[in-house]
C-alpha atoms as a PDB file:
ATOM      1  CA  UNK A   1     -97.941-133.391  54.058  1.00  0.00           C
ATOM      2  CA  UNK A   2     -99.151-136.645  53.349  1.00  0.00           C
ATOM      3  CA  UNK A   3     -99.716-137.397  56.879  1.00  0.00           C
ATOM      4  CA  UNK A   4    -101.364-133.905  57.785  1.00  0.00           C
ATOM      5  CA  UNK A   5    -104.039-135.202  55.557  1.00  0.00           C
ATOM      6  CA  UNK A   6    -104.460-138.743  56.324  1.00  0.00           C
ATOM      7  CA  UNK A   7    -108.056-139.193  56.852  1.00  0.00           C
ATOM      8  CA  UNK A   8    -109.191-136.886  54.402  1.00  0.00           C
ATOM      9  CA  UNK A   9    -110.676-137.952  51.176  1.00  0.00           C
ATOM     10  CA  UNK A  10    -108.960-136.801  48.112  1.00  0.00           C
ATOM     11  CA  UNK A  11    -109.342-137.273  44.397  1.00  0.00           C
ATOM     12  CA  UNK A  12    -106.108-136.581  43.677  1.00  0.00           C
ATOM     13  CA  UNK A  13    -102.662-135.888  45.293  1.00  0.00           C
ATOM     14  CA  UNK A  14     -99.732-135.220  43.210  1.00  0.00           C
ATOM     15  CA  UNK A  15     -95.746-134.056  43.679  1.00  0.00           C
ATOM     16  CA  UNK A  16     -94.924-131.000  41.948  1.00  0.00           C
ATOM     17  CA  UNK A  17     -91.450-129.317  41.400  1.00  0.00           C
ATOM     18  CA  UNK A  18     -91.324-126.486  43.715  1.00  0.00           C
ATOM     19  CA  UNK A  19     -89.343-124.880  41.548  1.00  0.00           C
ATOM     20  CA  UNK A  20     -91.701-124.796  38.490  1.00  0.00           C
ATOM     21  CA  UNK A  21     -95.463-124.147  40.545  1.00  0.00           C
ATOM     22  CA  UNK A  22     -94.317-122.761  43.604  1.00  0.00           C
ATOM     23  CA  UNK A  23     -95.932-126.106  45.440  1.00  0.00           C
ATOM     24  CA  UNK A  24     -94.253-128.925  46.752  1.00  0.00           C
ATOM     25  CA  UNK A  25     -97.948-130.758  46.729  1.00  0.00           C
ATOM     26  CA  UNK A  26    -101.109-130.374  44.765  1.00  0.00           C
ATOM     27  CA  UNK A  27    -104.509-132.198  45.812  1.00  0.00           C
ATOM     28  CA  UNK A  28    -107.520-132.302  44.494  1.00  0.00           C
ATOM     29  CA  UNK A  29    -110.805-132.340  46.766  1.00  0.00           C
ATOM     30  CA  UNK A  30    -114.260-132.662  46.369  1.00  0.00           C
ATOM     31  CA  UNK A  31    -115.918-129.349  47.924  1.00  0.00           C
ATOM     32  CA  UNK A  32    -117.248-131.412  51.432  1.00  0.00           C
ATOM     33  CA  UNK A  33    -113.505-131.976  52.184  1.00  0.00           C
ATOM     34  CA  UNK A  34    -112.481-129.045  52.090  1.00  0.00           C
ATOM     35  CA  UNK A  35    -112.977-128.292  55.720  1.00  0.00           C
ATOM     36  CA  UNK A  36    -111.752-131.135  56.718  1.00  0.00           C
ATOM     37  CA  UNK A  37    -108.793-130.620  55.034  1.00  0.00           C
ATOM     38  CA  UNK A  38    -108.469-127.192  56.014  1.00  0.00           C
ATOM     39  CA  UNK A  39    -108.659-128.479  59.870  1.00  0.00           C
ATOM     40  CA  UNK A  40    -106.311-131.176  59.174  1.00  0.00           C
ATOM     41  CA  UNK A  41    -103.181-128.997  57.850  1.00  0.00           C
ATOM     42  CA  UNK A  42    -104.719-126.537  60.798  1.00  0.00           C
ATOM     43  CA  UNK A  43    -103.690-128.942  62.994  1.00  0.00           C
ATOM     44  CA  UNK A  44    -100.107-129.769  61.039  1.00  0.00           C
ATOM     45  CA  UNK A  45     -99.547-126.047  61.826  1.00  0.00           C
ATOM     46  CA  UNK A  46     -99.697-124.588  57.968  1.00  0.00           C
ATOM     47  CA  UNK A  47    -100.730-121.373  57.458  1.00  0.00           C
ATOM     48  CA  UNK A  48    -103.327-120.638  54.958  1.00  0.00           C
ATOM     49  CA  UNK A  49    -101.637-117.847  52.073  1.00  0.00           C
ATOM     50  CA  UNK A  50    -104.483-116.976  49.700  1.00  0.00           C
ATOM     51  CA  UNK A  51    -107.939-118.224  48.401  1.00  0.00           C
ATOM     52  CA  UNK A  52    -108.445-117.634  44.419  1.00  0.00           C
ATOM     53  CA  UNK A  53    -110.649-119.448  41.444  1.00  0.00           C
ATOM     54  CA  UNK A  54    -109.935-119.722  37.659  1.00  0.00           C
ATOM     55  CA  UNK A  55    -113.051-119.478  35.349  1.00  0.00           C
ATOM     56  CA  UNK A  56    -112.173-122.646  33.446  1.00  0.00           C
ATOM     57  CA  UNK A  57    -113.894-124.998  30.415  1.00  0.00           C
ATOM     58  CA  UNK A  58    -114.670-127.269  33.209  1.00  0.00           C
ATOM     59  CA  UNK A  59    -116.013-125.051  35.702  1.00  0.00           C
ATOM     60  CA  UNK A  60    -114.289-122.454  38.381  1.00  0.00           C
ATOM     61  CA  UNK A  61    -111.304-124.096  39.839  1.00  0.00           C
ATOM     62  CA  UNK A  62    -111.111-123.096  43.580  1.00  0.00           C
ATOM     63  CA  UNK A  63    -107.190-122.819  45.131  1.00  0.00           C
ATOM     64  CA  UNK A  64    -106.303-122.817  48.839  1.00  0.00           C
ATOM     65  CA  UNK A  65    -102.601-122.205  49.085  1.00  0.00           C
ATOM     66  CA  UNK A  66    -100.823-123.457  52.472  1.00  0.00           C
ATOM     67  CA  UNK A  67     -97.797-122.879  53.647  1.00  0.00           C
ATOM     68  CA  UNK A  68     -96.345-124.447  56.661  1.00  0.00           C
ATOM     69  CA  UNK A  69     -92.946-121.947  56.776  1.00  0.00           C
ATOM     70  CA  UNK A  70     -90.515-124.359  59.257  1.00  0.00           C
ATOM     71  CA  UNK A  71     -90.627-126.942  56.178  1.00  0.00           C
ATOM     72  CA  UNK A  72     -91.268-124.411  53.650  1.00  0.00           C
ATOM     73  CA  UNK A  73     -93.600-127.069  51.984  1.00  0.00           C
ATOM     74  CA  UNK A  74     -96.254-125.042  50.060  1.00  0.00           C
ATOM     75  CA  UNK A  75     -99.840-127.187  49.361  1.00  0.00           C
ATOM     76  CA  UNK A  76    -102.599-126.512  47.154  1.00  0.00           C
ATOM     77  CA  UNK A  77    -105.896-127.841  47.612  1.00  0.00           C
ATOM     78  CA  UNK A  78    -108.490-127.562  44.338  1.00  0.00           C
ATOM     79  CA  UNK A  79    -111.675-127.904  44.365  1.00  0.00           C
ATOM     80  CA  UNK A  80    -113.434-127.941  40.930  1.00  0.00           C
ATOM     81  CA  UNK A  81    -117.044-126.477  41.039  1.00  0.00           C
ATOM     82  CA  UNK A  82    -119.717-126.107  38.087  1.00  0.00           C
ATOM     83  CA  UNK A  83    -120.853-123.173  36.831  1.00  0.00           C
ATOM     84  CA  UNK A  84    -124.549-123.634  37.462  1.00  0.00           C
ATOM     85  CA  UNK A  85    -123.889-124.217  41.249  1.00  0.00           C
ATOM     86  CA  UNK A  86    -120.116-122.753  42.386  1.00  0.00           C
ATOM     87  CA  UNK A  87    -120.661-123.666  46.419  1.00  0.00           C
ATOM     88  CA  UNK A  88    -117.777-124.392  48.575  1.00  0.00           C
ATOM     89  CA  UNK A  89    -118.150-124.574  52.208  1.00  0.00           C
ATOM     90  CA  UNK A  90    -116.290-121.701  53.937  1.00  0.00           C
ATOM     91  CA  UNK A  91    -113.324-122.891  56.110  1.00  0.00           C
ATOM     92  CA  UNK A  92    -113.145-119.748  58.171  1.00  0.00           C
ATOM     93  CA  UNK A  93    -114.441-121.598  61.214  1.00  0.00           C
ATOM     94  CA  UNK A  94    -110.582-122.905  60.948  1.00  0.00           C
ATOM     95  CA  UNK A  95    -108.552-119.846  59.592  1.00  0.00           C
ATOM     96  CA  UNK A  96    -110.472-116.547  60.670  1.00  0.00           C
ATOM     97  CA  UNK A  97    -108.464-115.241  57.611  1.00  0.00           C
ATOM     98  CA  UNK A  98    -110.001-116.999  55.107  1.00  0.00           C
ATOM     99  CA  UNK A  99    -113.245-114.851  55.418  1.00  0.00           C
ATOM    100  CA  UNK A 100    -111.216-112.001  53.198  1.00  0.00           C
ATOM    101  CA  UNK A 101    -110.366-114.382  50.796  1.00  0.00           C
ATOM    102  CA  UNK A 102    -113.309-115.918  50.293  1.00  0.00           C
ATOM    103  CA  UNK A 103    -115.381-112.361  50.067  1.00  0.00           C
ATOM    104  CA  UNK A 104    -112.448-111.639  47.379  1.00  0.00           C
ATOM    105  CA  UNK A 105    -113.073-115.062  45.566  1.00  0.00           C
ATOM    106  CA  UNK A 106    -117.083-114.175  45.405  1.00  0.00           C
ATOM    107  CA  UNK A 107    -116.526-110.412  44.219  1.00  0.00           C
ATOM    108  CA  UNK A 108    -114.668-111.715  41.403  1.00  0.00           C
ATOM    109  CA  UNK A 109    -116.120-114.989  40.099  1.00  0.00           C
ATOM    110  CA  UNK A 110    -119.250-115.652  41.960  1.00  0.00           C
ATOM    111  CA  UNK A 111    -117.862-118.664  44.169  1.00  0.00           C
ATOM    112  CA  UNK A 112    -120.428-119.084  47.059  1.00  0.00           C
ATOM    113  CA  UNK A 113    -118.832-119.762  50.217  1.00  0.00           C
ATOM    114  CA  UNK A 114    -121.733-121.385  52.504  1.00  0.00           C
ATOM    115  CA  UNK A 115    -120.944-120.392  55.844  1.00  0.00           C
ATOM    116  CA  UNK A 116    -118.794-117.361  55.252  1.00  0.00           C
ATOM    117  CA  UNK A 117    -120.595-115.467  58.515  1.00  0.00           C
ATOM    118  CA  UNK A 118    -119.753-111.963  56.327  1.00  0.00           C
ATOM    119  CA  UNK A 119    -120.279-112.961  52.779  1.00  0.00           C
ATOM    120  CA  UNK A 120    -120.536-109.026  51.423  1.00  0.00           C
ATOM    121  CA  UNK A 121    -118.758-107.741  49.052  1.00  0.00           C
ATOM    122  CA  UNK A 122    -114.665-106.539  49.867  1.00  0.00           C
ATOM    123  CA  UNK A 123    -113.792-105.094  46.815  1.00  0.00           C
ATOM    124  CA  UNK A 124    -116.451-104.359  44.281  1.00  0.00           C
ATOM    125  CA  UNK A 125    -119.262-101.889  44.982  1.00  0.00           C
ATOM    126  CA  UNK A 126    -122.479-103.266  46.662  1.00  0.00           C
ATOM    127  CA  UNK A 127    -124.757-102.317  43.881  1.00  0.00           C
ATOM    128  CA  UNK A 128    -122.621-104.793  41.556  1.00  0.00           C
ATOM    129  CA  UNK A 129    -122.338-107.764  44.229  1.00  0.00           C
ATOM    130  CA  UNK A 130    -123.173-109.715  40.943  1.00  0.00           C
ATOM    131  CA  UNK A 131    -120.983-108.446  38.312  1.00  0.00           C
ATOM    132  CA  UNK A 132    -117.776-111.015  38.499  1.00  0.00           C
ATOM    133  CA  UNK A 133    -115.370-109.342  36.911  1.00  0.00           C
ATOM    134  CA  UNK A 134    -113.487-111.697  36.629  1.00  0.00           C
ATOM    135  CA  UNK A 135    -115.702-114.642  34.679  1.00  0.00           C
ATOM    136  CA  UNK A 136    -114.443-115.424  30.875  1.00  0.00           C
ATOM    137  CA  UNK A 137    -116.305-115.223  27.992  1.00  0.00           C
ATOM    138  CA  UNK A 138    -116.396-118.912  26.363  1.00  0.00           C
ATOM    139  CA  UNK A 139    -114.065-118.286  23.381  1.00  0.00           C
ATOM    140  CA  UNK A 140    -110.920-117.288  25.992  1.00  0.00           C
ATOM    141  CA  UNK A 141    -111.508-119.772  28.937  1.00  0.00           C
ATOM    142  CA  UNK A 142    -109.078-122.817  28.738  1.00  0.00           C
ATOM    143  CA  UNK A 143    -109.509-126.111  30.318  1.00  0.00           C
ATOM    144  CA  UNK A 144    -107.672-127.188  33.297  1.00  0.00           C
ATOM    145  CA  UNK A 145    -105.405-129.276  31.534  1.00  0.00           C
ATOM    146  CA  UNK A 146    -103.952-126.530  29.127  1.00  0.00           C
ATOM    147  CA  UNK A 147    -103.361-124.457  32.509  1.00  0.00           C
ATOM    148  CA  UNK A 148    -101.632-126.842  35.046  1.00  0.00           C
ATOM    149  CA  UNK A 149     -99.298-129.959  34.850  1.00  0.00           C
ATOM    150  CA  UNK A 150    -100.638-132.609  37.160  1.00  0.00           C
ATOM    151  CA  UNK A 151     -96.780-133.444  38.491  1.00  0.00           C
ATOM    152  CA  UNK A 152     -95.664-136.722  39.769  1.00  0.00           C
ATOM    153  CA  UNK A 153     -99.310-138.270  40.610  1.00  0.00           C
ATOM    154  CA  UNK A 154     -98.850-140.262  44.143  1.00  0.00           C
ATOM    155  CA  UNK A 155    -102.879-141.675  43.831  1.00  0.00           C
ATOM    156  CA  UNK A 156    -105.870-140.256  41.169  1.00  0.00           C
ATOM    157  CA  UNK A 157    -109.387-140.833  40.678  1.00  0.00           C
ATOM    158  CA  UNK A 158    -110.412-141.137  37.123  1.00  0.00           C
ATOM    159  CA  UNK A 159    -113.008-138.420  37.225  1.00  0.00           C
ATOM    160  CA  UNK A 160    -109.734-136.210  37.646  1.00  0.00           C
ATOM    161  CA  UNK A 161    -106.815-138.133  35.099  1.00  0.00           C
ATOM    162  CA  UNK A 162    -109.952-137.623  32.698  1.00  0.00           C
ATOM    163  CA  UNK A 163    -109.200-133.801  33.070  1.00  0.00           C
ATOM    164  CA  UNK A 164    -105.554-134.304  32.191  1.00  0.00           C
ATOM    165  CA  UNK A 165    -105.940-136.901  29.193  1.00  0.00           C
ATOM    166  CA  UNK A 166    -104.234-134.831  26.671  1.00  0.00           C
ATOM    167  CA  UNK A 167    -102.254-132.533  29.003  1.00  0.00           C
ATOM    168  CA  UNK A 168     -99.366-135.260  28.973  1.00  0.00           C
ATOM    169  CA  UNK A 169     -98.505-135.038  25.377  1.00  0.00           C
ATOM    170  CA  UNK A 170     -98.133-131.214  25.491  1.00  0.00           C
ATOM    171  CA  UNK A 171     -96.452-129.033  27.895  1.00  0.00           C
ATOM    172  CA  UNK A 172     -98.525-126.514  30.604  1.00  0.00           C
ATOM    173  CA  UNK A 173     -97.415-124.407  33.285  1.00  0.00           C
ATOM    174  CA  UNK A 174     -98.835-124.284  36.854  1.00  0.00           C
ATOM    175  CA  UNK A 175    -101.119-121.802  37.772  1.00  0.00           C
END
């Protein structure tokens, strides 16, 4: 996996036990690598599973889980976006697919994906294209580092071991 993304800018790119996340990688992006990225594990022939977000302390976390099912070596890239601005750029110029999970992603938690060409709503009614169902109220949103473990850490920027400060002393489960 490491070489599928070689070229690609990345904040953070950590080992994680399979058997406790469900990944064999995790990697943090900023959002203007993610289609880069995306085109990259294109190329390594991984299949792109699912888009989701968590309404986090920090912001909404945005997941892209790949698969590439010869190795069975499951990746997730993140992308953490603000609350004021949630923008990602859309990768569905590489995986057609993605457009479903990206309308999904914006139904539920307001994520922008610029570029999406069909950016309407899948799920929730049109008249509530702005509802996000799925946004937390302050008092029950958690921070990043109370909902993943950051796993065997290969390279990190601090912007992103900042996140995980106090995560080491306690225990947290992937999400």
């Amino acid at each position: 996996m490491l070489q599928a993304l070689e070229g690609v800018a990345t904040q953070c790119v950590a080992k994680q036990d399979p058997a406790a996340t469900g990944h064999a990688w995790s990697v943090f992006l900023a959002p203007g690598q993610i289609l880069k990225a995306a085109g990259k594990l294109f190329e390594a022939e991984y299949s792109l599973e699912d888009i989701c977000a968590l309404d986090v302390e920090e912001g909404f976390l945005v997941q892209y889980h790949f698969n590439r099912w010869t190795l069975n070596e499951r990746v997730v890239l993140r992308i953490l976006v603000g609350k004021d601005n949630p923008v990602v750029p859309s990768i569905t110029s590489v995986f057609d697919g993605a457009e479903w999970h990206e309308r999904e992603t914006r139904d539920f938690h307001g994520v922008e994906f610029e570029g999406n060409p069909n950016l309407v709503p899948l799920l929730m009614p049109v008249e509530d294209k702005d509802l996000f169902p799925l946004r937390k109220d302050d008092k029950v949103r958690k921070s990043v580092k109370d909902l993943l473990s950051l796993g065997e850490v290969v390279s990190c920027s601090a912007e992103v071991e900042a996140l995980f400060a106090e995560a080491e002393a306690g225990e947290a489960s992937d999400a």
